[in-house]
Protein backbone atom coordinates (compact mmCIF):
# COMPACT_ATOMS: atom_id res chain seq x y z
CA UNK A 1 -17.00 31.35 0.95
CA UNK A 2 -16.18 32.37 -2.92
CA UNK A 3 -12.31 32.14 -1.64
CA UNK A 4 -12.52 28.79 0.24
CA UNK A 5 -14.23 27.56 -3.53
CA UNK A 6 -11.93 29.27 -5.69
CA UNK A 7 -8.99 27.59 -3.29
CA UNK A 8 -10.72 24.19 -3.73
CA UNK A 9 -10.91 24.45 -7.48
CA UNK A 10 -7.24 25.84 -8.07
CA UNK A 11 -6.11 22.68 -5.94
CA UNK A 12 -8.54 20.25 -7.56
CA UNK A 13 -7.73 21.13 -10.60
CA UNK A 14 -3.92 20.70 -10.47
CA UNK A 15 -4.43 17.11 -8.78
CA UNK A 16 -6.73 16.23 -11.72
CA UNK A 17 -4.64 17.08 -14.50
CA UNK A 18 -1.43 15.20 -12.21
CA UNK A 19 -4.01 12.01 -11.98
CA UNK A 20 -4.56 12.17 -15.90
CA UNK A 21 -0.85 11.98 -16.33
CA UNK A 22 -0.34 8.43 -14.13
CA UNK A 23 -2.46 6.01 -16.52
CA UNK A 24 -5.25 3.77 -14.39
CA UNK A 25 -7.30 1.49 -16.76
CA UNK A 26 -9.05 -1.00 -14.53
CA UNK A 27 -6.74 -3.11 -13.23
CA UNK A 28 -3.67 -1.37 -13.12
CA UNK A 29 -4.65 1.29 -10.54
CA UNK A 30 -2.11 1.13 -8.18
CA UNK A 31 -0.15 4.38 -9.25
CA UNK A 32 -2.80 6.47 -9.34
CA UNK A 33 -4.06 4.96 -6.25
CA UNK A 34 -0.73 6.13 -4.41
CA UNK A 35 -0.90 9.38 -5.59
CA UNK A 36 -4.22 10.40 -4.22
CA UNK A 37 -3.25 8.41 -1.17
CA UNK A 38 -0.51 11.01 -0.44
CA UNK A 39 -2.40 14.00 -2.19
CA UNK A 40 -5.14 13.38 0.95
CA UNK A 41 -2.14 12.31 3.65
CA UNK A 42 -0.58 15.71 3.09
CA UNK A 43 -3.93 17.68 3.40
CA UNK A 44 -4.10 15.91 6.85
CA UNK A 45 -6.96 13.26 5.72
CA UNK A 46 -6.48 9.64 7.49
CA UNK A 47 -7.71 7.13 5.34
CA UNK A 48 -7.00 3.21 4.74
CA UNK A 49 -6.76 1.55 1.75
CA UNK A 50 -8.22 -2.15 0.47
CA UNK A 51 -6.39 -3.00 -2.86
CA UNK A 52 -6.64 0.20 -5.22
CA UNK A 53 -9.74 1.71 -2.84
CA UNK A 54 -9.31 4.68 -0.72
CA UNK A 55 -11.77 4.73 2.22
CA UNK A 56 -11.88 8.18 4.84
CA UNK A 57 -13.79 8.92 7.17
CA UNK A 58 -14.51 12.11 8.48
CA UNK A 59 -12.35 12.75 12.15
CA UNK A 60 -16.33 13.50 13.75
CA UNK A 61 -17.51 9.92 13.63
CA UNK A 62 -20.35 8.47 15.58
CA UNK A 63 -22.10 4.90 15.62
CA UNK A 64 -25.30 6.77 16.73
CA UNK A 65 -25.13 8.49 13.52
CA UNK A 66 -26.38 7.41 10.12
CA UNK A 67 -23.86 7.53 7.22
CA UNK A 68 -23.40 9.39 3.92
CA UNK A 69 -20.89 7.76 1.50
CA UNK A 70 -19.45 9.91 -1.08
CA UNK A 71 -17.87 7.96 -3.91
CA UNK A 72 -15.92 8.09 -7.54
CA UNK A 73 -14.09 5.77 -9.18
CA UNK A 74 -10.37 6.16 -9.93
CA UNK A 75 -10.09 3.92 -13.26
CA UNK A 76 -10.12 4.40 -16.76
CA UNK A 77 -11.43 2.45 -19.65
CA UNK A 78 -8.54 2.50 -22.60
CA UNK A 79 -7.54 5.73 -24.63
CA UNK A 80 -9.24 5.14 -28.24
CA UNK A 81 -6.72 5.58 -30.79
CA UNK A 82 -8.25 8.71 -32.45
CA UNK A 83 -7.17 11.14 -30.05
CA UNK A 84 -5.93 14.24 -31.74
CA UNK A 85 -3.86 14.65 -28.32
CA UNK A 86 -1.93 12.59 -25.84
CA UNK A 87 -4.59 11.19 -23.79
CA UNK A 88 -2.18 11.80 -20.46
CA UNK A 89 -0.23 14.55 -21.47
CA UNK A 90 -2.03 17.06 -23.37
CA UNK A 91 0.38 20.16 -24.75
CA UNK A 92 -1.87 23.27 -23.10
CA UNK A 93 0.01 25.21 -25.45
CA UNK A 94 -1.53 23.17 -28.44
CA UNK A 95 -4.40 22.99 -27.28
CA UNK A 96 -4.47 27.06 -26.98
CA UNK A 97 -4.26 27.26 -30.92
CA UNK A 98 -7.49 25.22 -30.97
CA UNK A 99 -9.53 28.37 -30.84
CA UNK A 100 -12.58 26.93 -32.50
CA UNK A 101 -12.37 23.90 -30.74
CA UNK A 102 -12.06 25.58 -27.46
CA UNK A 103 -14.96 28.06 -28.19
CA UNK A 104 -16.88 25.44 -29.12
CA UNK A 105 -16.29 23.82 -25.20
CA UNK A 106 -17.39 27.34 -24.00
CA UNK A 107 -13.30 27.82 -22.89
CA UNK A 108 -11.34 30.79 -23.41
CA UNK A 109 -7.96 29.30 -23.27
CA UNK A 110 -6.40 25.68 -22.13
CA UNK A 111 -6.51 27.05 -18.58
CA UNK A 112 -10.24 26.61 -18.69
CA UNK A 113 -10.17 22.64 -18.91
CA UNK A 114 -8.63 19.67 -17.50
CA UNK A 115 -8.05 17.61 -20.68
CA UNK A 116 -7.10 14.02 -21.53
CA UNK A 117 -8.45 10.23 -19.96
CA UNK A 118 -10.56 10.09 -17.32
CA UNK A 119 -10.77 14.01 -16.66
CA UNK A 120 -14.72 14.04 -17.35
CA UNK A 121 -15.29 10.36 -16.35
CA UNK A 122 -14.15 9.90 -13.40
CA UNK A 123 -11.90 12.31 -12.15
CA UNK A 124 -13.97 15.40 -12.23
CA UNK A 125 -16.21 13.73 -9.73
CA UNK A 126 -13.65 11.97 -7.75
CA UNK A 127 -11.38 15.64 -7.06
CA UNK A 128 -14.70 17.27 -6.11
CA UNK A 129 -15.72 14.68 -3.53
CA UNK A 130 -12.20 15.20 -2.30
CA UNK A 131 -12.59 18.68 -2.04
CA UNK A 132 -16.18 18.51 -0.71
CA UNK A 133 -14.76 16.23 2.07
CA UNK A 134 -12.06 18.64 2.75
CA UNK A 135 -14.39 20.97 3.58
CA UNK A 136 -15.98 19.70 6.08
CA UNK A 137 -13.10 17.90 7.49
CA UNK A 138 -13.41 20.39 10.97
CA UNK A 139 -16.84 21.29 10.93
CA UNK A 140 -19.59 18.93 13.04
CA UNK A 141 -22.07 17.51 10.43
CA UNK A 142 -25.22 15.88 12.02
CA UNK A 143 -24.56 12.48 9.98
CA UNK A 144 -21.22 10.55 9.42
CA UNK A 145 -19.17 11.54 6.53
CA UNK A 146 -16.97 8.76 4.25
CA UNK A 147 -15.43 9.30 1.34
CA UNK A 148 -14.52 6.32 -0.99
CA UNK A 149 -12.67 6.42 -4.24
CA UNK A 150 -13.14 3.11 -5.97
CA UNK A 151 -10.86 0.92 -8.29
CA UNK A 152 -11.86 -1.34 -11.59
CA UNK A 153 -15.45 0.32 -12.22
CA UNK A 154 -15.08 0.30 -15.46
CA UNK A 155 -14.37 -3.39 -16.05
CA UNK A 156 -16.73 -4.46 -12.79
CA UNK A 157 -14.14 -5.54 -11.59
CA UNK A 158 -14.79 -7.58 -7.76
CA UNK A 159 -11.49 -5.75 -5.91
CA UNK A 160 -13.32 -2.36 -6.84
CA UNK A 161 -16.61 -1.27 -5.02
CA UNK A 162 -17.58 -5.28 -4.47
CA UNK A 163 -15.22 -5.65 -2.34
CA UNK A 164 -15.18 -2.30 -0.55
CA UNK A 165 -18.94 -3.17 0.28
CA UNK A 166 -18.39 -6.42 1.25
CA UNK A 167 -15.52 -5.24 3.86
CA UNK A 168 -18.22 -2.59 5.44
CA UNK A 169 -20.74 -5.75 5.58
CA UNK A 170 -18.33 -8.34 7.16
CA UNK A 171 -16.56 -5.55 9.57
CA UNK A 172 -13.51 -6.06 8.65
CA UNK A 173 -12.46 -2.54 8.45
CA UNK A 174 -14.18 -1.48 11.47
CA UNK A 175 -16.69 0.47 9.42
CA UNK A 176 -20.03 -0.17 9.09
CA UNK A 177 -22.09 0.26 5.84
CA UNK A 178 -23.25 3.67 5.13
CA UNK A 179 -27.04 4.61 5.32
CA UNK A 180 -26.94 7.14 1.81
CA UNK A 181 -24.33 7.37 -1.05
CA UNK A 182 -23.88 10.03 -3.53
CA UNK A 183 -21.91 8.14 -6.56
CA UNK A 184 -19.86 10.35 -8.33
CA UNK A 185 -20.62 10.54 -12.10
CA UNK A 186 -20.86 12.92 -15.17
CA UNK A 187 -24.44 14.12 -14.73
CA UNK A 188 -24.05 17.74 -15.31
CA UNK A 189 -24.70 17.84 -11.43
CA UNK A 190 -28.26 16.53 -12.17
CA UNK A 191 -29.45 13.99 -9.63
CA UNK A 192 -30.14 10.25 -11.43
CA UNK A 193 -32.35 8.58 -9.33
CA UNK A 194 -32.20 5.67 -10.83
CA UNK A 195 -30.59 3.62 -13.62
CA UNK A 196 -30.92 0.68 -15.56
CA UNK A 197 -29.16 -2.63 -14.80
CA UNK A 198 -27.85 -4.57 -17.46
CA UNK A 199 -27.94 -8.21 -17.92
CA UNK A 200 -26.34 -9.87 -21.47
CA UNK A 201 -27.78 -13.43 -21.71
CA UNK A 202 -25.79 -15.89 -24.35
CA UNK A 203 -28.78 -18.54 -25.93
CA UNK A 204 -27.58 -21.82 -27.51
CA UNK A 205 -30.43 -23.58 -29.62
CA UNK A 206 -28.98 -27.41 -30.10
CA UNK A 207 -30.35 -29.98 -32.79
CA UNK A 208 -28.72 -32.27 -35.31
CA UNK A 209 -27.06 -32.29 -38.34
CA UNK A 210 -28.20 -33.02 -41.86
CA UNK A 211 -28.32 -32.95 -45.17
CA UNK A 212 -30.53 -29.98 -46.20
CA UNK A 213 -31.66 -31.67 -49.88
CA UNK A 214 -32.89 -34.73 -47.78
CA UNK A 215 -34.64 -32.68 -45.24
CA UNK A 216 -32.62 -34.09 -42.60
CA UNK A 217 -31.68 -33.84 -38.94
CA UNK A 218 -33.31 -31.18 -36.35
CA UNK A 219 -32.60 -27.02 -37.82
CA UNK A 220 -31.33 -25.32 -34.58
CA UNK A 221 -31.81 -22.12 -36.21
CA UNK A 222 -35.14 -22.24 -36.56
CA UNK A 223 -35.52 -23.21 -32.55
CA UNK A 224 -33.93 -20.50 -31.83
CA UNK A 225 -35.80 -18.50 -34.18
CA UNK A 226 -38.85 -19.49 -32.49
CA UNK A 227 -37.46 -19.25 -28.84
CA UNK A 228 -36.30 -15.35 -30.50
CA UNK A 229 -39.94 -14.51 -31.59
CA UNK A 230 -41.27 -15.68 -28.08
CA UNK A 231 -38.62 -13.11 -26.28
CA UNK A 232 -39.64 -10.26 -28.58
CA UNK A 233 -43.46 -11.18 -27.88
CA UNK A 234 -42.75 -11.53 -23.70
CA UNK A 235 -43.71 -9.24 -21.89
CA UNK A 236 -42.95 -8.35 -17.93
CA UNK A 237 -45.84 -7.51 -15.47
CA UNK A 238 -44.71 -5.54 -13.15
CA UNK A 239 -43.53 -2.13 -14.53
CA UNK A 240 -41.52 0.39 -12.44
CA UNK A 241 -43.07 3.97 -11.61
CA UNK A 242 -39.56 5.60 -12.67
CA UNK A 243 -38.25 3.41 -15.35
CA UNK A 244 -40.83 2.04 -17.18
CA UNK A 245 -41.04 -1.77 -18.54
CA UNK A 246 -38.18 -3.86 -18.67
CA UNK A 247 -36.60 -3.34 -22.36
CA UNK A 248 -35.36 -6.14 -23.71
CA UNK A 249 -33.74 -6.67 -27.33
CA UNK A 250 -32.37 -9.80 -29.33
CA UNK A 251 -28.84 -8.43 -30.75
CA UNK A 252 -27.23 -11.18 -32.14
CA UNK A 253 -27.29 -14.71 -34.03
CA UNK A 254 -25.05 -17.23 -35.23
CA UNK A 255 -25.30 -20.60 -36.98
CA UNK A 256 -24.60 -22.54 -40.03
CA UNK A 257 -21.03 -23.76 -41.58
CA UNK A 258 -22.38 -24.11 -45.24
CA UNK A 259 -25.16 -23.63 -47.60
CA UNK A 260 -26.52 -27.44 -47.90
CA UNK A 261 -26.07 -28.79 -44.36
CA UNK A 262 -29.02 -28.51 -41.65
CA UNK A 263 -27.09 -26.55 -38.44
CA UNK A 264 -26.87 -28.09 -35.33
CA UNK A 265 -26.15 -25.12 -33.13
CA UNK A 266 -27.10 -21.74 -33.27
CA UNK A 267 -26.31 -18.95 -31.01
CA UNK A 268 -27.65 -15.95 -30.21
CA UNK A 269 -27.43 -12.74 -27.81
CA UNK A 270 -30.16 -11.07 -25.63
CA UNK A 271 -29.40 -7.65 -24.35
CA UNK A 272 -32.15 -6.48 -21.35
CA UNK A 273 -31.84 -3.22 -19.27
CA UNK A 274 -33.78 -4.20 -16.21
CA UNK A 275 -35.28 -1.61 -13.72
CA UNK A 276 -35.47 -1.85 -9.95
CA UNK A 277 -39.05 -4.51 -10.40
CA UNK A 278 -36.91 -7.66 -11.24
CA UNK A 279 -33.84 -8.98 -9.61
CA UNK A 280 -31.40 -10.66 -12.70
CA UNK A 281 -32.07 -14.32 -11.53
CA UNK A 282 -35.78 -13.44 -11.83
CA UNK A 283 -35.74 -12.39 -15.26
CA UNK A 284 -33.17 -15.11 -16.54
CA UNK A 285 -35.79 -17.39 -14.70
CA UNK A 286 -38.59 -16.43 -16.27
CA UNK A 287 -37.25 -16.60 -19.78
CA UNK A 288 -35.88 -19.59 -19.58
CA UNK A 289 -39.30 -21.40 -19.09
CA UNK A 290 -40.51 -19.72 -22.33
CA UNK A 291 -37.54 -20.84 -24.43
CA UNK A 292 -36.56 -24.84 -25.46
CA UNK A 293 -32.79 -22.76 -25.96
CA UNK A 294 -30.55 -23.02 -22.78
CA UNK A 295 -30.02 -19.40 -21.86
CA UNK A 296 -27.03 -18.25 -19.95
CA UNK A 297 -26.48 -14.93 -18.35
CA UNK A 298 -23.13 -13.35 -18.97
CA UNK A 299 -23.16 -11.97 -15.52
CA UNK A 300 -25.82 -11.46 -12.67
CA UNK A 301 -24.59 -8.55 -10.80
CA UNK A 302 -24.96 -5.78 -12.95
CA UNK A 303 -28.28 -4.73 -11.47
CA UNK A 304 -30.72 -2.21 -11.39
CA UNK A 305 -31.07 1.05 -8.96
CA UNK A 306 -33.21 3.43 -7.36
CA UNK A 307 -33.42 5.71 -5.14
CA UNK A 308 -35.67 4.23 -2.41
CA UNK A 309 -39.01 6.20 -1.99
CA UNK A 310 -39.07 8.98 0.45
CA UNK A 311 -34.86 9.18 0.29
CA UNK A 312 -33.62 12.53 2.41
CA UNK A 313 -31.71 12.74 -0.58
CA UNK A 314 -34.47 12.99 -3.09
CA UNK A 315 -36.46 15.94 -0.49
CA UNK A 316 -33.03 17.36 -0.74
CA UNK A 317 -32.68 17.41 -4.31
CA UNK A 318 -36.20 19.13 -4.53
CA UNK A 319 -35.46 21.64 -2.22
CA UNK A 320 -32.03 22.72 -4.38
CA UNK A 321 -34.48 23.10 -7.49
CA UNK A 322 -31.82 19.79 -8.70
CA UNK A 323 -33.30 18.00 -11.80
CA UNK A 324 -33.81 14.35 -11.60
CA UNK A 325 -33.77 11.57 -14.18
CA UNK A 326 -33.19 8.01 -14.85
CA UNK A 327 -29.91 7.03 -16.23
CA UNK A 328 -29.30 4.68 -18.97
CA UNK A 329 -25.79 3.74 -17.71
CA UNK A 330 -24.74 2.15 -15.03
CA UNK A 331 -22.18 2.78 -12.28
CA UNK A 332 -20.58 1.43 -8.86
CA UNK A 333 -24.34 2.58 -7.56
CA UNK A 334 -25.53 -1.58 -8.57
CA UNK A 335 -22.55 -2.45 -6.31
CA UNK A 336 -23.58 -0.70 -2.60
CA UNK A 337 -26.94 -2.03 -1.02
CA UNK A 338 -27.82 1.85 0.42
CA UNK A 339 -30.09 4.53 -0.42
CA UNK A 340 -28.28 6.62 -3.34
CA UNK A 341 -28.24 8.71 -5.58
CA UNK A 342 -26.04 9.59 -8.79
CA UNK A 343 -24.69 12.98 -9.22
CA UNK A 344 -21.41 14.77 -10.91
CA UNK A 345 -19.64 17.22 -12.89
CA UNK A 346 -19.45 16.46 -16.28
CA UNK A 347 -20.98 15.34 -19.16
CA UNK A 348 -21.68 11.60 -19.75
CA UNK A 349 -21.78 12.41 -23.62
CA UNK A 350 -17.97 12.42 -23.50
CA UNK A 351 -17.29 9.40 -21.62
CA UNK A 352 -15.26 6.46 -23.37
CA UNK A 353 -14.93 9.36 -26.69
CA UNK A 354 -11.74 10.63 -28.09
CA UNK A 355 -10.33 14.51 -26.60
CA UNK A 356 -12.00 13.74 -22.98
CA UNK A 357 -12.22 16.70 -21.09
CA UNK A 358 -14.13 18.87 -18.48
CA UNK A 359 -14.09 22.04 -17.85
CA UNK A 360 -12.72 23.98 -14.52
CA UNK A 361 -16.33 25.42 -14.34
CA UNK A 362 -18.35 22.19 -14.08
CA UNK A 363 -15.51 21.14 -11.57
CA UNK A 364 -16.12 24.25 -9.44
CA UNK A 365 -19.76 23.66 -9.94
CA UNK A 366 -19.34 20.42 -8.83
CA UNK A 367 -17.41 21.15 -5.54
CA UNK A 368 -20.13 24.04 -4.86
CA UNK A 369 -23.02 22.05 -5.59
CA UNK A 370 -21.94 18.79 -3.30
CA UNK A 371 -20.89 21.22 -0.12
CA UNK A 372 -24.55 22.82 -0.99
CA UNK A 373 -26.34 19.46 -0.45
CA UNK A 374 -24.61 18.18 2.73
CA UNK A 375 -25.70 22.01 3.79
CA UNK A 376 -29.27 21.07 2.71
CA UNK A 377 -28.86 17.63 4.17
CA UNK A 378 -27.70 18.28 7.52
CA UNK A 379 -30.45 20.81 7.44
CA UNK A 380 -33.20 17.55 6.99
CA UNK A 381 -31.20 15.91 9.56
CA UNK A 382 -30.16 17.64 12.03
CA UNK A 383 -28.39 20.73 14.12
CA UNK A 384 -24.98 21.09 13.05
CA UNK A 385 -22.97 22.64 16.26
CA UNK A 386 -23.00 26.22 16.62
CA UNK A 387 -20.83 28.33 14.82
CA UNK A 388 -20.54 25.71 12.22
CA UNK A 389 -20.52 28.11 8.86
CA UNK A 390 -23.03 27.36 6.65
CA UNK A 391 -23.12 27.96 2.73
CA UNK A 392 -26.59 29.74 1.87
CA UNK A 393 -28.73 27.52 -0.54
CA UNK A 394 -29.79 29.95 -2.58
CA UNK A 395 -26.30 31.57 -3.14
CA UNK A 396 -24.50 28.47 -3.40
CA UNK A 397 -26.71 27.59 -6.63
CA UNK A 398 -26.08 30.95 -8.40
């Protein structure tokens, strides 16, 4: 088994460091797209694609079966501009004279690391999945196995996971939707079990003009001042057992034009990171009839998740000895309507930084410790055939 890992690494590796080199930010994934799509057509994996998503399923497919959904997204956000190395095409032997740098990383040398844009968010995740997938390509697995790599996560985009989603609802790719998920992010191979939506509403307090030394007209600003200290004072009743109350935080105002006249407008901007209690409609609803300001969501879809109560993949998770935890970020997770949780190589720490990288440890790690839980999940599940090999739990989390 160490060989068949070391084999998936070496390989997973050199695709990641050829997918950092094709540049994907969200909405311009089509290269990158093409290049997995023949990485996986000439390891003998048939998959379709809708837009920039890859969708496989594994050969072994039954509609008795439930589903598990493996997923990672493709796209990048854009490179910031104080990278101290090309962001697609590091120099290896640069990097090598880094030594403090390197040490610092826990690396020995530039062969330890896959660096530059999207290595640690998303494509560590995305290459292990593929490699996970790969693995189990001939074997029988109790459940249905897909793999989906997913476009324009980054910008919620609705060609990325919306639309995948929508394709398994409708039928139109003659694929149902899957029963579990594991969504590929930088966790450190922890297991999120939930995360916080996020919902950006836009208030407008309107009055009317005047002149401010004839205490005139109607002062917007301080409607919205008093609409601001009735947010700050709301508070949400139902609380969620893994997430807590419903945080919610006045970030921004605007109004006035000059010192003596009485503003008609002000603006201001409500950040809230919901949890799994209150759908976005509900809580733009219910804050709405506190405030006389018209409040206006910037979007409604960027919901909260959790991993429903009882999941196969939370008793598998305790079984591994996997930590759990609730994630402040969110992912393609508020975009699928199954049972899920959030797990990947990685650090989220160095997401959307300068000198992105991961290391070819956590990647191995992660390719290890996702071939470990299917183990431990066919296990809850089911009989896999005979003679199907096995990796043992307890030596696969060494």
């Amino acid at each position: 088994m160490e060989k068949v890992i070391d084999t998936l690494t070496a390989e997973s590796v050199a695709l990641l460091r050829e997918m950092v080199a094709i540049p994907s930010p969200s909405f311009g994934e089509e290269d990158v797209c093409g290049h997995v799509s023949g990485f996986l057509e000439r390891a003998g994996i048939r998959h379709s694609k809708l837009k920039n998503n890859i969708i496989a399923m594994h050969p072994d497919c039954s509609p008795g079966r439930k589903t598990l959904m493996l997923c990672a997204h493709m796209d990048t956000v854009s490179p910031s501009e104080d990278y101290s190395f090309d962001p697609y095409k590091p120099d290896y032997k640069e990097l090598d004279n880094r030594r403090e740098w390197l040490c610092s990383i826990g690396a020995a040398s530039s062969s330890d690391i896959v660096a530059g844009l999207g290595s640690n968010d998303d494509g560590a995740s995305a290459v292990s999945m593929m490699a996970a997938f790969r693995h189990f390509h001939d074997k029988r697995l109790p459940f249905n196995l897909m793999l989906v790599l997913s476009s324009e996560e980054e910008r919620s985009g609705k060609d990325g996971m919306e639309a995948v989603w929508k394709a398994f609802e409708y039928g139109s790719m003659g694929m149902s939707s899957p029963d579990w998920a594991i969504v590929g992010e930088p966790t450190g191979m922890k297991a999120a079990i939930a995360e916080r939506g996020l919902l950006v509403i836009d208030g407008l307090a309107e009055g009317a003009s005047g002149h401010a030394a004839r205490d005139e007209g109607v002062n917007a600003l301080y409607i919205a001042l008093d609409d601001i200290r009735r947010l700050r004072d709301f508070r949400f009743g139902k609380e969620s057992p893994l997430m807590g109350k419903v945080r919610l935080t006045v970030t921004q105002i605007n109004a006035g034009t000059v010192h003596n006249v009485i503003p008609d407008r002000c603006s201001f901007v409500v950040d809230i990171r919901p949890t799994e209690q209150y759908t976005n409609p509900e809580i733009l609803g219910l804050l709405q009839s506190e405030c006389r300001s018209t409040l206006k969501a910037r979007n409604l879809t960027n919901r909260s998740s959790a991993t429903a109560a009882g999941s196969p993949l939370m008793e598998c998770a305790a079984m591994l000895g996997v930590e759990t935890f609730v994630s402040p970020t969110t992912s393609d997770w508020m975009r699928i309507g199954c049972d899920a949780i959030k797990m990947g190589p990685g650090d989220s720490a160095r997401s959307h930084r300068k000198d992105e990288y991961v290391t070819v440890a956590e990647i191995r790690d992660g390719i290890e410790k996702y071939i470990t839980f299917m183990d431990c999940l066919s296990d809850l599940t089911g009989q896999t055939a005979p003679g199907n090999p096995q990796t043992p739990h307890k030596d696969s989390r060494k």
